[in-house]
N, C-alpha and C. Protein backbone atom coordinates (compact mmCIF):
# COMPACT_ATOMS: atom_id res chain seq x y z
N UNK A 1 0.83 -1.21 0.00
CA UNK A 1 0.00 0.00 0.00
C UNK A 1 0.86 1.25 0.00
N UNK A 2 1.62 1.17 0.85
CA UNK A 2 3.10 2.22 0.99
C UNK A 2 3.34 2.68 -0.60
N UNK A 3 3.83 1.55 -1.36
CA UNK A 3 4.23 1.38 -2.48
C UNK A 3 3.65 2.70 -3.67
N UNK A 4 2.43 2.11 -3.67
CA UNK A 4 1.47 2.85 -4.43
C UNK A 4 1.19 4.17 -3.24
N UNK A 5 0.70 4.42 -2.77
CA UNK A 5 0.35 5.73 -1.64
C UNK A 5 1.62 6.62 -2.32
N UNK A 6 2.74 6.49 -2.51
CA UNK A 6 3.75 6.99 -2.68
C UNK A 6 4.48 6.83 -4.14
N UNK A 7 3.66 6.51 -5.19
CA UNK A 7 3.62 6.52 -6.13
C UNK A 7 4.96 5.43 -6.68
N UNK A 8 5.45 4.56 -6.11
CA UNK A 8 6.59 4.02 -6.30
C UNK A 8 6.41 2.73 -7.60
N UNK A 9 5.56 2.33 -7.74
CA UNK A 9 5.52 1.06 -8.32
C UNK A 9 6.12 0.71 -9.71
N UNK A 10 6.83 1.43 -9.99
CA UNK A 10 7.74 1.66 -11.55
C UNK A 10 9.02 1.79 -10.72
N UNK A 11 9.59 1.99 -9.45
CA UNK A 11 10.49 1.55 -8.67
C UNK A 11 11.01 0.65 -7.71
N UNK A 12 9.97 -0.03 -7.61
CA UNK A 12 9.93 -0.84 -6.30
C UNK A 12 9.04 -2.07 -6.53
N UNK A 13 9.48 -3.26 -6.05
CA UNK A 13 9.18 -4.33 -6.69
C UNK A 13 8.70 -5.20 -5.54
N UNK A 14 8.31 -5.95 -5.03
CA UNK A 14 8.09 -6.62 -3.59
C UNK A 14 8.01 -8.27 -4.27
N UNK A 15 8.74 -9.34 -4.17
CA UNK A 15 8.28 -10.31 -4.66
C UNK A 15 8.88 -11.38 -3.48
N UNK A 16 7.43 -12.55 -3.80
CA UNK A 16 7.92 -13.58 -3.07
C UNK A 16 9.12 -14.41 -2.91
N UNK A 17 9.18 -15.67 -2.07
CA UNK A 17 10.38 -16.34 -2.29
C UNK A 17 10.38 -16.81 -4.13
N UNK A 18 11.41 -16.90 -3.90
CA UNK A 18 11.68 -17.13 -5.63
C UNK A 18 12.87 -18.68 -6.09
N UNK A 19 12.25 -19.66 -7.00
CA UNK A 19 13.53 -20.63 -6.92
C UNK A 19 15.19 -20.20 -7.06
N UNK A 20 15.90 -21.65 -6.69
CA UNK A 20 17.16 -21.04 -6.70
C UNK A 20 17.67 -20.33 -7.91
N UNK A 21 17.48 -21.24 -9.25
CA UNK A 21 17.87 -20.94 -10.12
C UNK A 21 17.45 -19.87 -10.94
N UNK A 22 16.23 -18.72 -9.95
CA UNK A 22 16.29 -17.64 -11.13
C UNK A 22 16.92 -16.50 -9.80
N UNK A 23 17.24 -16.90 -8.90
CA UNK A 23 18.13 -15.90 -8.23
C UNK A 23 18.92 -15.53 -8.75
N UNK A 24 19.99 -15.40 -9.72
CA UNK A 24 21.32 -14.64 -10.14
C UNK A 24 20.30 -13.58 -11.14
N UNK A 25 19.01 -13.94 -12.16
CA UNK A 25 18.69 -13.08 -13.02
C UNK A 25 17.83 -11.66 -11.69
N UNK A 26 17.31 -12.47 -10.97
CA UNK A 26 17.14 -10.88 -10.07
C UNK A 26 17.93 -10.49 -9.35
N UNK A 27 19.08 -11.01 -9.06
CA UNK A 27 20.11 -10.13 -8.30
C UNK A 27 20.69 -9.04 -9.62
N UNK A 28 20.56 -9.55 -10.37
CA UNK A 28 21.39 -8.96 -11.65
C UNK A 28 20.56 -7.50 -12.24
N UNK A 29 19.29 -7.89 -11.84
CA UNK A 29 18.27 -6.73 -12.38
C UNK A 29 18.26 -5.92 -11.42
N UNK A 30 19.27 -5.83 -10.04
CA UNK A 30 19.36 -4.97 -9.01
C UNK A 30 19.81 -3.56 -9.01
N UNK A 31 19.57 -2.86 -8.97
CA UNK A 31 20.57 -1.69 -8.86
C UNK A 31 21.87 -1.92 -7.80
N UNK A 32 20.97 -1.72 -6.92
CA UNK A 32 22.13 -1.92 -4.98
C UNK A 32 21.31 -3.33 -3.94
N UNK A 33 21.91 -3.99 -3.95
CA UNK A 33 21.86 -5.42 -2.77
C UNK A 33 21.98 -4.59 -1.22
N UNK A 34 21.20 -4.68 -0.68
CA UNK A 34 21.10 -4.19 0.92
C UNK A 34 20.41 -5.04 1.89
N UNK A 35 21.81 -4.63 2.99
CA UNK A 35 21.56 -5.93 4.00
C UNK A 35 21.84 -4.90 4.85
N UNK A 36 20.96 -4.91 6.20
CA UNK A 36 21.03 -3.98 7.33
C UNK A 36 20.74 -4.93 8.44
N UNK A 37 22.20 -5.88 8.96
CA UNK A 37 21.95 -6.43 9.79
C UNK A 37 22.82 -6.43 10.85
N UNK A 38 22.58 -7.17 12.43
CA UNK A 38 23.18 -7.05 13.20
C UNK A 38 24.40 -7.85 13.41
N UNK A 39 23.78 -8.78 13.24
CA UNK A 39 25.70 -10.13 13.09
C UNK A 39 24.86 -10.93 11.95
N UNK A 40 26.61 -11.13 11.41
CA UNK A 40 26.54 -11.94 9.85
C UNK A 40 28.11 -12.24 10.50
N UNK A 41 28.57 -13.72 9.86
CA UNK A 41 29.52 -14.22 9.34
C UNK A 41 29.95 -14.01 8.12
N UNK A 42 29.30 -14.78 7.05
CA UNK A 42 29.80 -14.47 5.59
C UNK A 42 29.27 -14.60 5.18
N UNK A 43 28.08 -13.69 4.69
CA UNK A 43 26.86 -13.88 4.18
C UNK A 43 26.30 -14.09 2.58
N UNK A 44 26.14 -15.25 2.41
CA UNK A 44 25.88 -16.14 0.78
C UNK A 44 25.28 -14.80 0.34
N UNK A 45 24.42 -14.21 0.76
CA UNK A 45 23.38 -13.03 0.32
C UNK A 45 24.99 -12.03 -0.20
N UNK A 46 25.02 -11.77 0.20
CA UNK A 46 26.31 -10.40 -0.48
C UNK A 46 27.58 -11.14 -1.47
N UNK A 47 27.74 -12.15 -0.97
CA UNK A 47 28.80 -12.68 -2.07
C UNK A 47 27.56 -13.14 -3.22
N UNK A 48 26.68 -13.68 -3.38
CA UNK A 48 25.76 -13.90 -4.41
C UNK A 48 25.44 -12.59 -5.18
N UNK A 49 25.13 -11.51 -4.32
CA UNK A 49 25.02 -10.38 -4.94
C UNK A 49 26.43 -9.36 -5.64
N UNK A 50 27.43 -9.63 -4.72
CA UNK A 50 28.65 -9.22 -5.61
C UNK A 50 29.37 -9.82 -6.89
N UNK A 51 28.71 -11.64 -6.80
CA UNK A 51 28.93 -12.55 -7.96
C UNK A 51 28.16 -12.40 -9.48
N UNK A 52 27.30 -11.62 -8.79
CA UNK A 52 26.63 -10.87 -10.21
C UNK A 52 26.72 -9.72 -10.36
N UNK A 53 27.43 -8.59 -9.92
CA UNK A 53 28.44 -7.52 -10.03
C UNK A 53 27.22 -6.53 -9.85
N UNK A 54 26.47 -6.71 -8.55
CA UNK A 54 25.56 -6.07 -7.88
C UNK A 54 26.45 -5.21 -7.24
N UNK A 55 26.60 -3.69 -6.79
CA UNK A 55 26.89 -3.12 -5.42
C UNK A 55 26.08 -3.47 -3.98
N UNK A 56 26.30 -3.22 -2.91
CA UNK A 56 25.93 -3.75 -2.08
C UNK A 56 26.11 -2.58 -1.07
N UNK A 57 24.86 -2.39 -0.21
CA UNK A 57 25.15 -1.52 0.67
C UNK A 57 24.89 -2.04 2.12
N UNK A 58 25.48 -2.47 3.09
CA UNK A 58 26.15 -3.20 4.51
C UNK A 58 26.32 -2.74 5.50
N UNK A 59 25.59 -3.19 6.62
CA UNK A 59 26.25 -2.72 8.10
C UNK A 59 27.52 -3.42 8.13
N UNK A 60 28.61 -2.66 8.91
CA UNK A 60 29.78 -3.07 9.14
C UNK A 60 29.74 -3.93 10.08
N UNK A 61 29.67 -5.15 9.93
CA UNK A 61 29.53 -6.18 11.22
C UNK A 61 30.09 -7.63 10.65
N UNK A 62 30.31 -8.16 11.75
CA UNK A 62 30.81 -9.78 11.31
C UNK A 62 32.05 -9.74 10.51
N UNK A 63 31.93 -10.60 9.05
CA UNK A 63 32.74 -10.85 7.70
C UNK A 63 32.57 -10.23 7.12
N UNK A 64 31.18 -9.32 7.11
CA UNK A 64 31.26 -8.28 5.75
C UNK A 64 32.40 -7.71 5.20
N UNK A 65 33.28 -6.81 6.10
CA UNK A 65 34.02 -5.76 5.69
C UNK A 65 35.04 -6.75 5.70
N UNK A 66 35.16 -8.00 5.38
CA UNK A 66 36.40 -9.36 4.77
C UNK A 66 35.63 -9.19 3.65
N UNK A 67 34.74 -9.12 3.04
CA UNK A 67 33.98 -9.40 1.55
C UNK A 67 33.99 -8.68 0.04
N UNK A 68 34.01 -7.19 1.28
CA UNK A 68 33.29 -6.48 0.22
C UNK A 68 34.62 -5.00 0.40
N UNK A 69 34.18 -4.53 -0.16
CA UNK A 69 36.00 -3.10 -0.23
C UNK A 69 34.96 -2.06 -0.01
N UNK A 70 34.66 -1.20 0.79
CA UNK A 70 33.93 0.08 0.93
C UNK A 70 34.47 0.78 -0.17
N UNK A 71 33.42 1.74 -0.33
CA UNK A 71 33.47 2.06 -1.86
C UNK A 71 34.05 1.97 -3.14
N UNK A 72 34.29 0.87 -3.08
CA UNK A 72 34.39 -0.30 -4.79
C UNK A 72 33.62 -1.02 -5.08
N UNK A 73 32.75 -1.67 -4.01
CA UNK A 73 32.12 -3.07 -4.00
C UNK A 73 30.42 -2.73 -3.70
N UNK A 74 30.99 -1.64 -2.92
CA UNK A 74 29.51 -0.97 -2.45
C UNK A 74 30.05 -0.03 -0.67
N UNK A 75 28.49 0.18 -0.29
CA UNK A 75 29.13 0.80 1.12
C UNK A 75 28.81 0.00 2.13
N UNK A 76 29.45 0.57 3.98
CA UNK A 76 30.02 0.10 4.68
C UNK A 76 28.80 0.94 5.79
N UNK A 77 27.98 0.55 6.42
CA UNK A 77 27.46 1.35 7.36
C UNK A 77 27.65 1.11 8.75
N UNK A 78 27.71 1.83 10.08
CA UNK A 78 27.87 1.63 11.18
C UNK A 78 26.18 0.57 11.58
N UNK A 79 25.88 -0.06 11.82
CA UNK A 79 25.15 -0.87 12.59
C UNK A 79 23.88 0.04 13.39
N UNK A 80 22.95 -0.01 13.12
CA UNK A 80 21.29 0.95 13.63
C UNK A 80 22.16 2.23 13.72
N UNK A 81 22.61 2.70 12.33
CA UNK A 81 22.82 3.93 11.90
C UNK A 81 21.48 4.34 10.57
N UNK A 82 20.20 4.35 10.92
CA UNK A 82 19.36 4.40 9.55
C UNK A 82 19.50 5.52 8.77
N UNK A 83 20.05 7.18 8.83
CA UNK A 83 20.31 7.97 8.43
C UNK A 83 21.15 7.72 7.00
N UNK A 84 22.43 7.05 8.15
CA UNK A 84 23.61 6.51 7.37
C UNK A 84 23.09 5.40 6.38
N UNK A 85 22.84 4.51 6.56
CA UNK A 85 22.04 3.80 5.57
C UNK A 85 21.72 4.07 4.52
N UNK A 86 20.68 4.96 4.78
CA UNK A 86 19.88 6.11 3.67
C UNK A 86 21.02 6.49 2.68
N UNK A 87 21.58 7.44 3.58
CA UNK A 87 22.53 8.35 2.59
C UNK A 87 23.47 7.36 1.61
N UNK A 88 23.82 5.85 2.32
CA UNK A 88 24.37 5.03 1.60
C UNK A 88 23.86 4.65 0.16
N UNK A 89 22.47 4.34 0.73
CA UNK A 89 21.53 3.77 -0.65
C UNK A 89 21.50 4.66 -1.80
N UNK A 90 21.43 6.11 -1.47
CA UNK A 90 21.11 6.52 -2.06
C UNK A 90 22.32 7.32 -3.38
N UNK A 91 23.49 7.40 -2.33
CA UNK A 91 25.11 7.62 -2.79
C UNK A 91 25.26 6.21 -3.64
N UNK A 92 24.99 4.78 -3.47
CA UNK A 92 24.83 3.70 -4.45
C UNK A 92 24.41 4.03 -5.71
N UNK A 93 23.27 4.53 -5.26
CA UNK A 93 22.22 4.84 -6.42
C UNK A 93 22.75 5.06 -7.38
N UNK A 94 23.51 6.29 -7.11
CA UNK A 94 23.80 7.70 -8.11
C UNK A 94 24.97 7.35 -8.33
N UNK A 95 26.04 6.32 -7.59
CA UNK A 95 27.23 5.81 -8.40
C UNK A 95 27.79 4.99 -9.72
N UNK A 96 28.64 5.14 -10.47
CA UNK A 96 29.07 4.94 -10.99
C UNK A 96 29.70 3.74 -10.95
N UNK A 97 29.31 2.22 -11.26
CA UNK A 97 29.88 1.63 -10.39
C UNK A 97 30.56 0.38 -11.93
N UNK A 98 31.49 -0.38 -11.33
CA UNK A 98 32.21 -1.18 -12.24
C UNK A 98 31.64 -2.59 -12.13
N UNK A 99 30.45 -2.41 -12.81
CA UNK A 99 29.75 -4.44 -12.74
C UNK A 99 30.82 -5.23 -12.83
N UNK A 100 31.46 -5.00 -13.63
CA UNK A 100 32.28 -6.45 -14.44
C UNK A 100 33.38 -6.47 -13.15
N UNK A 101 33.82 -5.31 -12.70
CA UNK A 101 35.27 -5.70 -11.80
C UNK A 101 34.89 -6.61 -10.34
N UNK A 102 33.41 -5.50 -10.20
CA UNK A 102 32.56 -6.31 -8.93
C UNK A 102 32.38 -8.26 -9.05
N UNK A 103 32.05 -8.26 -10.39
CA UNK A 103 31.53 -9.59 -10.55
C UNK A 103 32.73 -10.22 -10.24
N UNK A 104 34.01 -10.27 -11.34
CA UNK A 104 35.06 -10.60 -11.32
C UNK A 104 35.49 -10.65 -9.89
N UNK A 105 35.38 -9.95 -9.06
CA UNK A 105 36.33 -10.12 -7.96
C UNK A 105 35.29 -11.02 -6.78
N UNK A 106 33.98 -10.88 -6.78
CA UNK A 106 33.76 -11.73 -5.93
C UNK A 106 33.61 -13.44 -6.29
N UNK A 107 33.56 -13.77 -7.98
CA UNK A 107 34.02 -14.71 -8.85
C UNK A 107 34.84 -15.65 -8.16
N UNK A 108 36.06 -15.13 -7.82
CA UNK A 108 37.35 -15.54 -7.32
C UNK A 108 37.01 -15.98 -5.90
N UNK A 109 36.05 -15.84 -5.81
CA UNK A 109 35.83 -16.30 -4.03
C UNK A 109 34.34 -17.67 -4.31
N UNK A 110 35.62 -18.62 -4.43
CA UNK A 110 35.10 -20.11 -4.81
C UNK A 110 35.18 -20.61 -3.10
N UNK A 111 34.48 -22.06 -3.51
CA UNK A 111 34.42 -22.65 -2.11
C UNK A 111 35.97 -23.48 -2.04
N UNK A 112 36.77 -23.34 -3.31
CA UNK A 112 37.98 -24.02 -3.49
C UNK A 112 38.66 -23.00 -2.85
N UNK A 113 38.56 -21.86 -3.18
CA UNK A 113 40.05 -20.92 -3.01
C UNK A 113 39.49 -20.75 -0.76
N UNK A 114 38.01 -20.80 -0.76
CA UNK A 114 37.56 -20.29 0.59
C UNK A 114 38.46 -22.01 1.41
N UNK A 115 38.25 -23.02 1.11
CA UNK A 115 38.75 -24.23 1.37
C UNK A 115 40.44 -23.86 1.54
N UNK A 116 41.14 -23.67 0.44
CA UNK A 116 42.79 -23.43 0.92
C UNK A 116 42.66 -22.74 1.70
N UNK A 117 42.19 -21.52 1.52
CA UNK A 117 42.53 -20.09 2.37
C UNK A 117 42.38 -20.80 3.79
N UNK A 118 41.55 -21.82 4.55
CA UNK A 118 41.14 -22.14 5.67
C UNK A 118 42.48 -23.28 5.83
N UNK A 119 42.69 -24.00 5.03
CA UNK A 119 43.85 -25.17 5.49
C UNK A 119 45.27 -24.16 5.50
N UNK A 120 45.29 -22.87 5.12
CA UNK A 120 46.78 -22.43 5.13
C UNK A 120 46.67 -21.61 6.45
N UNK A 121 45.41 -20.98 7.07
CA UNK A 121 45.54 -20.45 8.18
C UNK A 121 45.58 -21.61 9.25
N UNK A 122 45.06 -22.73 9.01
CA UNK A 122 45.18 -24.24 10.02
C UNK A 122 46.36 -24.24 10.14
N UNK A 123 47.15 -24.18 9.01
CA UNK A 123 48.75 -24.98 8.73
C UNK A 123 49.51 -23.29 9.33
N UNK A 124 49.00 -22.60 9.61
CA UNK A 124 49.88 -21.80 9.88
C UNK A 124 49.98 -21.77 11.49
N UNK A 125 48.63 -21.83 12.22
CA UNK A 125 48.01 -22.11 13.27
C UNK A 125 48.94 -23.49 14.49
N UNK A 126 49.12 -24.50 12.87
CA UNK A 126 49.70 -25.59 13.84
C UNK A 126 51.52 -25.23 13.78
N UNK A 127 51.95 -24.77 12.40
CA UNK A 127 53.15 -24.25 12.71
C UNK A 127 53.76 -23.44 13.42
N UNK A 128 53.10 -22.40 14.07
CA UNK A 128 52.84 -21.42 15.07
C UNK A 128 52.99 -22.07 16.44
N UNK A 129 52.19 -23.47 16.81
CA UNK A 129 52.36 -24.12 17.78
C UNK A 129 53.53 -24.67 18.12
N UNK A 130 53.52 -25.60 16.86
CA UNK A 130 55.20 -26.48 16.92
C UNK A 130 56.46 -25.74 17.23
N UNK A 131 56.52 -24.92 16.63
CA UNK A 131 58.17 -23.70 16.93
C UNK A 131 57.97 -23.18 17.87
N UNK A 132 56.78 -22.61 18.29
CA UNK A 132 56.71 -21.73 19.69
C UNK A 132 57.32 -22.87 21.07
N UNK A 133 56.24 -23.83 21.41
CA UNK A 133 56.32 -24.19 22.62
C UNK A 133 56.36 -25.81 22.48
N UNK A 134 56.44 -26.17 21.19
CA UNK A 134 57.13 -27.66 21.19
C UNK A 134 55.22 -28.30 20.99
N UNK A 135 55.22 -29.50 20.44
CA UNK A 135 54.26 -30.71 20.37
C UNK A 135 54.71 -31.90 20.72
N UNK A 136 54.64 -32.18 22.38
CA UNK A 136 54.51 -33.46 22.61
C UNK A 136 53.78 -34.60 22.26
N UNK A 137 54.34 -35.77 21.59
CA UNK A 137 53.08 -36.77 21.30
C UNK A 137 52.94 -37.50 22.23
């Protein structure tokens, strides 16, 4: 009702859950991906949306700001800052932004390369142990 009351409906879209496989064509028809949340780890939602060279606009919390590059990727907001938010979405809006570099770079963030990246901080973790203070068996 909002929608229409406010004349939006040539902007603003409201749709149900949707299958997996037509998720990349509406992330893609996005302007800006926005997530205004309190704790996230690494959220499939923003790397899905940066994998289709969506910008993304983010509370700074959790893994995000591991994900995404404040203003390259999209923006960075302080956490129940809604002002800030705003001004984010709306600075998205009106940016200029590089689909292809966005896509490309969150591309590179496979569950292969996320898999090494985790066994070289293990292997660094246990080498860290061994030289420091010895491993008794």
């Amino acid at each position: 009702r909002r929608i229409r009351r406010d004349g939006l409906e040539g902007c603003v879209r409201i749709e149900v859950a949707r299958p997996h496989e037509e998720i990349p064509t509406w992330l893609a028809a996005a302007d800006v991906f926005c997530l205004a949340t309190e704790h996230e780890g690494c959220p499939n939602s923003i790397v899905e949306a940066l994998a289709c060279g969506v910008p993304v606009v983010a509370t700074r919390v959790g893994g995000i700001p591991e994900i995404m590059r404040d203003g390259e990727d999209g923006f960075l907001v302080p956490y129940f800052d809604g002002p800030a938010f705003g001004r984010a979405i709306v600075q998205a809006l009106h940016h200029q932004w590089d689909r292809e570099d966005i896509a490309r770079r969150a591309g590179a963030r496979t569950w292969e390369a996320a898999g090494r990246a985790v066994v070289d901080e293990l292997s660094l973790a246990v080498r860290s142990l061994s030289f420091g203070r010895g491993i008794s068996e």
